[in-house]
Protein backbone atom coordinates (compact mmCIF):
# COMPACT_ATOMS: atom_id res chain seq x y z
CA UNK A 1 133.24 72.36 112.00
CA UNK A 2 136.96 73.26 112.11
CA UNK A 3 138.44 70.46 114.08
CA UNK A 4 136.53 68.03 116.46
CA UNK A 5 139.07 69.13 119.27
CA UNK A 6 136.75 72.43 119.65
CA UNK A 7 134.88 73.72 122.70
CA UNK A 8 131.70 73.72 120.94
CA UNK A 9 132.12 70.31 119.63
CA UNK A 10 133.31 68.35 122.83
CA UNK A 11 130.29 69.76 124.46
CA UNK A 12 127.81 69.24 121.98
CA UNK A 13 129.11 65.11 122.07
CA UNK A 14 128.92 65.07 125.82
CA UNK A 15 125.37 66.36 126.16
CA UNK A 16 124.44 64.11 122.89
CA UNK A 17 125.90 61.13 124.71
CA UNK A 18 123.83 61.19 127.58
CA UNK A 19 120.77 61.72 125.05
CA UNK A 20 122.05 58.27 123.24
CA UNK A 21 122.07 56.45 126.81
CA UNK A 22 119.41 57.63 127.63
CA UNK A 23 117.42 56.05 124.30
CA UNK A 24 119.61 52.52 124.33
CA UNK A 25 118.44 52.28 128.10
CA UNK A 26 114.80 52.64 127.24
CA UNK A 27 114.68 50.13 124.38
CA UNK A 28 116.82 47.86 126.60
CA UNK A 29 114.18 48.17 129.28
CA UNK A 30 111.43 48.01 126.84
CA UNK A 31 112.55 44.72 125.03
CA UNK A 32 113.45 42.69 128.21
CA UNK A 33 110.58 43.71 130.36
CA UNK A 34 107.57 44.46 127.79
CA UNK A 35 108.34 41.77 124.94
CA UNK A 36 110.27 39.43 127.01
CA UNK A 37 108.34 39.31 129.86
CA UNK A 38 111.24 39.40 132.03
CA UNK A 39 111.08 41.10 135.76
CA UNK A 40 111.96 44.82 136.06
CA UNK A 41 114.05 43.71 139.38
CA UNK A 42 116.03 40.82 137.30
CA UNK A 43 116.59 43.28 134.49
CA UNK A 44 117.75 46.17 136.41
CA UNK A 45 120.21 44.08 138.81
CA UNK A 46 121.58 41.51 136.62
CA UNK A 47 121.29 42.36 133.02
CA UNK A 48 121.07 46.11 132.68
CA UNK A 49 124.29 46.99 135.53
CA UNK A 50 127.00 48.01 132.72
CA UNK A 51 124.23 50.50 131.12
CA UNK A 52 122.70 51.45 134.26
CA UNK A 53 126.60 53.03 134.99
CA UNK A 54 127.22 54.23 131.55
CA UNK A 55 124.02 56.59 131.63
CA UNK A 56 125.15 57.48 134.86
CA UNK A 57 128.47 58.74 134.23
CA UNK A 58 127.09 60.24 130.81
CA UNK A 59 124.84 62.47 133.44
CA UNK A 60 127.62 63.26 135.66
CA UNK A 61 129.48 64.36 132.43
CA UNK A 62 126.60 66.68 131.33
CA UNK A 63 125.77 68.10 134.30
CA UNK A 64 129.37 68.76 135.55
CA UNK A 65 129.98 70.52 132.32
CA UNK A 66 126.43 72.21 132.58
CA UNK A 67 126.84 73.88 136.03
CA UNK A 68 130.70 74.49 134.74
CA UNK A 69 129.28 76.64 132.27
């Protein structure tokens, strides 16, 4: 890698972001609802809003840059 200010290697962190959402959501999920015991509705509303948006605009990133290219 020659700098981290390359094409190749801003693209290749925005589609690996959305990949690292992606996982922290689902052991998020899985720990509160399966080993908790909490409600899916009380996770996803109150506890689970700030990662619910991050994964979201991780997608928009990726697929923006994916139908860009």
């Amino acid at each position: 890698m020659s700098s981290i200010t390359s094409f190749e290697t801003l693209k290749n962190l925005i589609f690996y972001k959305e990949i690292a959402e992606i996982k922290i959501f689902g052991k998020l999920l899985q720990k509160k609802i399966m080993k908790d015991g909490e409600s899916f509705f009380d996770v996803w509303m109150y506890q689970a809003s700030d990662d619910i948006q991050s994964l979201a605009t991780a997608f928009g990133n990726r697929y923006m840059l994916q139908g860009a290219l």
